[in-house]
N, C-alpha and C. Protein backbone atom coordinates (compact mmCIF):
# COMPACT_ATOMS: atom_id res chain seq x y z
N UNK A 1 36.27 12.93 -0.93
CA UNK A 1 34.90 12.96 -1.38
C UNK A 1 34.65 11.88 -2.43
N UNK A 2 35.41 11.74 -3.18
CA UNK A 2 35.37 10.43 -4.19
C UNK A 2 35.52 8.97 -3.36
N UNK A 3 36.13 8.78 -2.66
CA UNK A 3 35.67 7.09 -2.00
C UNK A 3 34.47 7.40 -2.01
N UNK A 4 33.53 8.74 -0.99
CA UNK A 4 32.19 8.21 -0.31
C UNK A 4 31.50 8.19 -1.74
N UNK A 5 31.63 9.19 -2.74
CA UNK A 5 30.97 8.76 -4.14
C UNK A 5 30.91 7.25 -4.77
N UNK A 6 31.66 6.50 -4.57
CA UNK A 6 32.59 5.21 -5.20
C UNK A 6 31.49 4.63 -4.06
N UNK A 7 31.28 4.40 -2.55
CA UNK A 7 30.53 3.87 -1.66
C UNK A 7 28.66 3.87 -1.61
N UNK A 8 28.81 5.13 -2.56
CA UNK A 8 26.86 5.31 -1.76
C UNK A 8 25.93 4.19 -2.96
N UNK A 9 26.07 3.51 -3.35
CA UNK A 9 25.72 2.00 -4.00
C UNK A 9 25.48 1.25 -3.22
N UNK A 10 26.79 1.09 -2.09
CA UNK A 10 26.63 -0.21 -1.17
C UNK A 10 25.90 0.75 0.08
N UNK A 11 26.31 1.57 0.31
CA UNK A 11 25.48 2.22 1.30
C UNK A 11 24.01 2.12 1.03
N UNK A 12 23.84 2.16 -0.17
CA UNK A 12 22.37 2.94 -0.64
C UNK A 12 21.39 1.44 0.00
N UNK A 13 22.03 0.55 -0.66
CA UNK A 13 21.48 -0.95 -0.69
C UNK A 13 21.56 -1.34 1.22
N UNK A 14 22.85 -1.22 1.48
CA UNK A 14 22.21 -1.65 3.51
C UNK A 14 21.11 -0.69 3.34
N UNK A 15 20.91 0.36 3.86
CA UNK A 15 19.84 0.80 4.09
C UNK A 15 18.69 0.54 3.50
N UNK A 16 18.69 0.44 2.12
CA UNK A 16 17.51 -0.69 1.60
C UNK A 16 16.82 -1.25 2.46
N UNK A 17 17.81 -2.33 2.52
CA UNK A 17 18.00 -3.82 3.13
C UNK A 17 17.54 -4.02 4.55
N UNK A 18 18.14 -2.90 5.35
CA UNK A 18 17.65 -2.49 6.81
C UNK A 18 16.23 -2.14 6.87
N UNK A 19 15.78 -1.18 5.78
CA UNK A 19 14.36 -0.79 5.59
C UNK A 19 13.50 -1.86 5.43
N UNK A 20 13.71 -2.88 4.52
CA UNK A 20 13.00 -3.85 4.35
C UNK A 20 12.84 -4.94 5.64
N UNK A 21 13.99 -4.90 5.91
CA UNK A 21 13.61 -6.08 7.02
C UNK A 21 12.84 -5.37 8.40
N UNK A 22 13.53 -3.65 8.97
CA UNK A 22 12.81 -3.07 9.73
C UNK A 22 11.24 -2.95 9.92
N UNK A 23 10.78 -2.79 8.34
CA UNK A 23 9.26 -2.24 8.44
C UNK A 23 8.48 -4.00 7.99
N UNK A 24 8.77 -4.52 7.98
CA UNK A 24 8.48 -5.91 7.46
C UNK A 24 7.65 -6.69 8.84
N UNK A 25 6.25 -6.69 9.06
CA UNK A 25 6.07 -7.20 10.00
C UNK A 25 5.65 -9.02 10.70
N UNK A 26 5.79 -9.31 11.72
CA UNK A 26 5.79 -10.71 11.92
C UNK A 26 4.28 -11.32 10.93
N UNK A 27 4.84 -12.56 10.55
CA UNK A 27 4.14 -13.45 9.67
C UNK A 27 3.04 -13.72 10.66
N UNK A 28 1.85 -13.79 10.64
CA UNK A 28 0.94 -14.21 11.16
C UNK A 28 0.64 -16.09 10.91
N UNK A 29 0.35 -16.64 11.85
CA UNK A 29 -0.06 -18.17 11.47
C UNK A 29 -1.37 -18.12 10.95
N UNK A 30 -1.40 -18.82 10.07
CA UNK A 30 -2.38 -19.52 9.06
C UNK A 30 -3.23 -20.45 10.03
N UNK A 31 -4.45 -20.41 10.54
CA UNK A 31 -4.94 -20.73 10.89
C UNK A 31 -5.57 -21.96 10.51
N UNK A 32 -5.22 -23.08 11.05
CA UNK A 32 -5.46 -24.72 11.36
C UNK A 32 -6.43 -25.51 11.08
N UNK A 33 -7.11 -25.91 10.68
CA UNK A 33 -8.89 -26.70 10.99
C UNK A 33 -8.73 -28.20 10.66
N UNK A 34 -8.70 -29.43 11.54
CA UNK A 34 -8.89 -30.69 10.81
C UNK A 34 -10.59 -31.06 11.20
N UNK A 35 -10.82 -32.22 10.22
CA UNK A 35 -12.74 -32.53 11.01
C UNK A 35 -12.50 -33.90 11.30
N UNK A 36 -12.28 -34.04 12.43
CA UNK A 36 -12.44 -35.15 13.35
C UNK A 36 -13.56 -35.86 13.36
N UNK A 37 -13.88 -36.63 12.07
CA UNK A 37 -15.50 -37.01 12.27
C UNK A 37 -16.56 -36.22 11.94
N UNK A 38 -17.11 -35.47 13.12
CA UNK A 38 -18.45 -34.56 12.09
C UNK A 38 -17.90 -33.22 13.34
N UNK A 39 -16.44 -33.42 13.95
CA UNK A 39 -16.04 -32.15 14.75
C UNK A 39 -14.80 -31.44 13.85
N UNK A 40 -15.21 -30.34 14.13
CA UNK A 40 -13.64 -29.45 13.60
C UNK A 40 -13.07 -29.14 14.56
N UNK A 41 -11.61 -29.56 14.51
CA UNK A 41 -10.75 -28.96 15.88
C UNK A 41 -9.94 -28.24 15.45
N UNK A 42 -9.99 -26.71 16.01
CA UNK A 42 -8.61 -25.95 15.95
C UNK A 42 -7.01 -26.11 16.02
N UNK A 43 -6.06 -26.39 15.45
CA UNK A 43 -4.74 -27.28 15.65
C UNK A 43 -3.90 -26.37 15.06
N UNK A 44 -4.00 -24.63 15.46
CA UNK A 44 -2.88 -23.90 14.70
C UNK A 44 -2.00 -24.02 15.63
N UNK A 45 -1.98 -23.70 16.75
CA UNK A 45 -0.57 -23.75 17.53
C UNK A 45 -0.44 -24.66 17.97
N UNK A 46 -0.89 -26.36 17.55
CA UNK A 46 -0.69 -27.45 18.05
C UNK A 46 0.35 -28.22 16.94
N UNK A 47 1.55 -28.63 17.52
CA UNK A 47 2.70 -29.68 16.64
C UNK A 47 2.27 -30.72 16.22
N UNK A 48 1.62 -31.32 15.48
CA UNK A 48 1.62 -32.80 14.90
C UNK A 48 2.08 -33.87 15.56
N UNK A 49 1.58 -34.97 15.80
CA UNK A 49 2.35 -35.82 16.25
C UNK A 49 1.98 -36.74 17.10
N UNK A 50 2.08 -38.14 17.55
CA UNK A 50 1.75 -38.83 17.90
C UNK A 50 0.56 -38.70 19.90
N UNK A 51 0.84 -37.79 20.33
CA UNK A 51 0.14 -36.72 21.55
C UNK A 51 -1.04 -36.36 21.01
N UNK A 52 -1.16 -35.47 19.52
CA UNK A 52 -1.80 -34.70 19.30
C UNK A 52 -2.77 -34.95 18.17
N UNK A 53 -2.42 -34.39 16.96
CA UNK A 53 -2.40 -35.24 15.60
C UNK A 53 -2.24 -35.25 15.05
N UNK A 54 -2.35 -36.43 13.66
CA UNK A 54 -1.83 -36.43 12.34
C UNK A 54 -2.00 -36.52 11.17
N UNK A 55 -1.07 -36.27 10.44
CA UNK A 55 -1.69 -36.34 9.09
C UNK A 55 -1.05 -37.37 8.21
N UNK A 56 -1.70 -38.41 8.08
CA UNK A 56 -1.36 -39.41 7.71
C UNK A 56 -1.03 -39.54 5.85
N UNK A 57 -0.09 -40.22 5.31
CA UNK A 57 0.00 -39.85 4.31
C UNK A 57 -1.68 -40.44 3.29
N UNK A 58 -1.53 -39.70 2.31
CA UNK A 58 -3.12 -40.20 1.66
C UNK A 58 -3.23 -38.86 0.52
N UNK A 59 -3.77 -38.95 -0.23
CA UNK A 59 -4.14 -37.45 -1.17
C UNK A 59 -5.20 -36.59 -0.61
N UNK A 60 -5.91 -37.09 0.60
CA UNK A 60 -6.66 -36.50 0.87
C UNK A 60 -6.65 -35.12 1.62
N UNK A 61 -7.54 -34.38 2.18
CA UNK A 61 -6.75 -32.92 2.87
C UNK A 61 -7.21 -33.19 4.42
N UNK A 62 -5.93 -33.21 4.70
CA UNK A 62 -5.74 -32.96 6.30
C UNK A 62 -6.64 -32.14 7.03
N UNK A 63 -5.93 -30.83 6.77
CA UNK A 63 -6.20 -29.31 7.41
C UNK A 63 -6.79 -28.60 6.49
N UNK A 64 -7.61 -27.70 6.54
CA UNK A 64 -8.02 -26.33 6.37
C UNK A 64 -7.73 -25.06 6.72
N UNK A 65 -7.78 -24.22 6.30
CA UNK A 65 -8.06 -22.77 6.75
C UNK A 65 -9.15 -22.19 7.38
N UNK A 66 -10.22 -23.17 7.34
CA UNK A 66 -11.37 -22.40 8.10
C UNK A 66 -12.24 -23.99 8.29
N UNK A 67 -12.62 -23.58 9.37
CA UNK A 67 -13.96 -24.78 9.79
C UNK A 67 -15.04 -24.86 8.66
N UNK A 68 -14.53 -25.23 7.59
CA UNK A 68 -15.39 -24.93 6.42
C UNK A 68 -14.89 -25.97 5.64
N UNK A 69 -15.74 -27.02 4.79
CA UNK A 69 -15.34 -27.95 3.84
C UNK A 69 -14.29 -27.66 2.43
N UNK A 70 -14.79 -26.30 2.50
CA UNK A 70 -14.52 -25.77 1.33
C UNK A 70 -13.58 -24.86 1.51
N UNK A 71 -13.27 -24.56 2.68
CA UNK A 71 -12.17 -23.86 2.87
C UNK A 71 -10.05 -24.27 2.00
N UNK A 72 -9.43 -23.43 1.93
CA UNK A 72 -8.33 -23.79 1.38
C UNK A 72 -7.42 -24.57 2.31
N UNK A 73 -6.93 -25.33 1.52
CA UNK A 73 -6.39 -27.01 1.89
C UNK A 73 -5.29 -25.97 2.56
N UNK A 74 -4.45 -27.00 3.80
CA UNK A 74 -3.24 -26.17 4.25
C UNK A 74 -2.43 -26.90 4.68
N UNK A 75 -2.61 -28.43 4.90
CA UNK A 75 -1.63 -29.58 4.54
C UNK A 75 -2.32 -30.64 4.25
N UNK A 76 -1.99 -31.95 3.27
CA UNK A 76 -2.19 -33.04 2.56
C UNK A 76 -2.65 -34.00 4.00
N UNK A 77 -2.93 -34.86 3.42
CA UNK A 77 -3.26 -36.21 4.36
C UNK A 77 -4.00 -36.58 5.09
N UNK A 78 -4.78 -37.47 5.96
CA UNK A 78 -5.87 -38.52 6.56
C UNK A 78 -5.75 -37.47 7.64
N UNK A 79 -6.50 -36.99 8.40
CA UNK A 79 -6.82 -36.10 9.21
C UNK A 79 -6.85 -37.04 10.72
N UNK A 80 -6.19 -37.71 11.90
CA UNK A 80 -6.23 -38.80 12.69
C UNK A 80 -5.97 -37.42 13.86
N UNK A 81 -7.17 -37.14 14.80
CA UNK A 81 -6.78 -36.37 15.86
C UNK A 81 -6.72 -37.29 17.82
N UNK A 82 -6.10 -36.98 17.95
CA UNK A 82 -5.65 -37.58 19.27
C UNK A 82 -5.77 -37.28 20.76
N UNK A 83 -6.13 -36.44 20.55
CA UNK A 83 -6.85 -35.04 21.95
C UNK A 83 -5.71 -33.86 22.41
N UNK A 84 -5.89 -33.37 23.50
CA UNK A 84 -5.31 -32.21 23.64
C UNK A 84 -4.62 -32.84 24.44
């Protein structure tokens, strides 16, 4: 009976640990917006990149969170879109 006394610490903590990651649910994506000119294009599940588009380095804001000027910045840079 004294080991499992000496054990329920580390026991106590997996199960923690299991709890946390069990009930913990998938991260949702942050939803995308660059303005192509005077268009906003949706680009959350789209990769960056020479196909698609980019964000060129610059201080300026790339992406958004919402088709909105004012919406929160969600990556840096020149907003250059390339089509689908």
């Amino acid at each position: 009976m004294k080991k499992l006394e000496g054990k329920l610490p580390l026991i106590a903590f997996v199960v923690a640990a299991f709890a946390a990651v069990a009930f913990t649910g998938p991260k949702d994506l942050q939803p995308e917006y660059g303005l192509d000119g005077s268009t906003w294009r949706n680009v959350t599940n789209i990769t960056p990149g020479e196909d698609t588009y980019e964000c060129n380095d610059s201080n300026l804001v790339c992406t958004r969170s919402a088709a909105n000027p004012s919406a929160p910045m969600v990556k840096e840079g020149t907003f250059i879109f390339h089509g689908e």
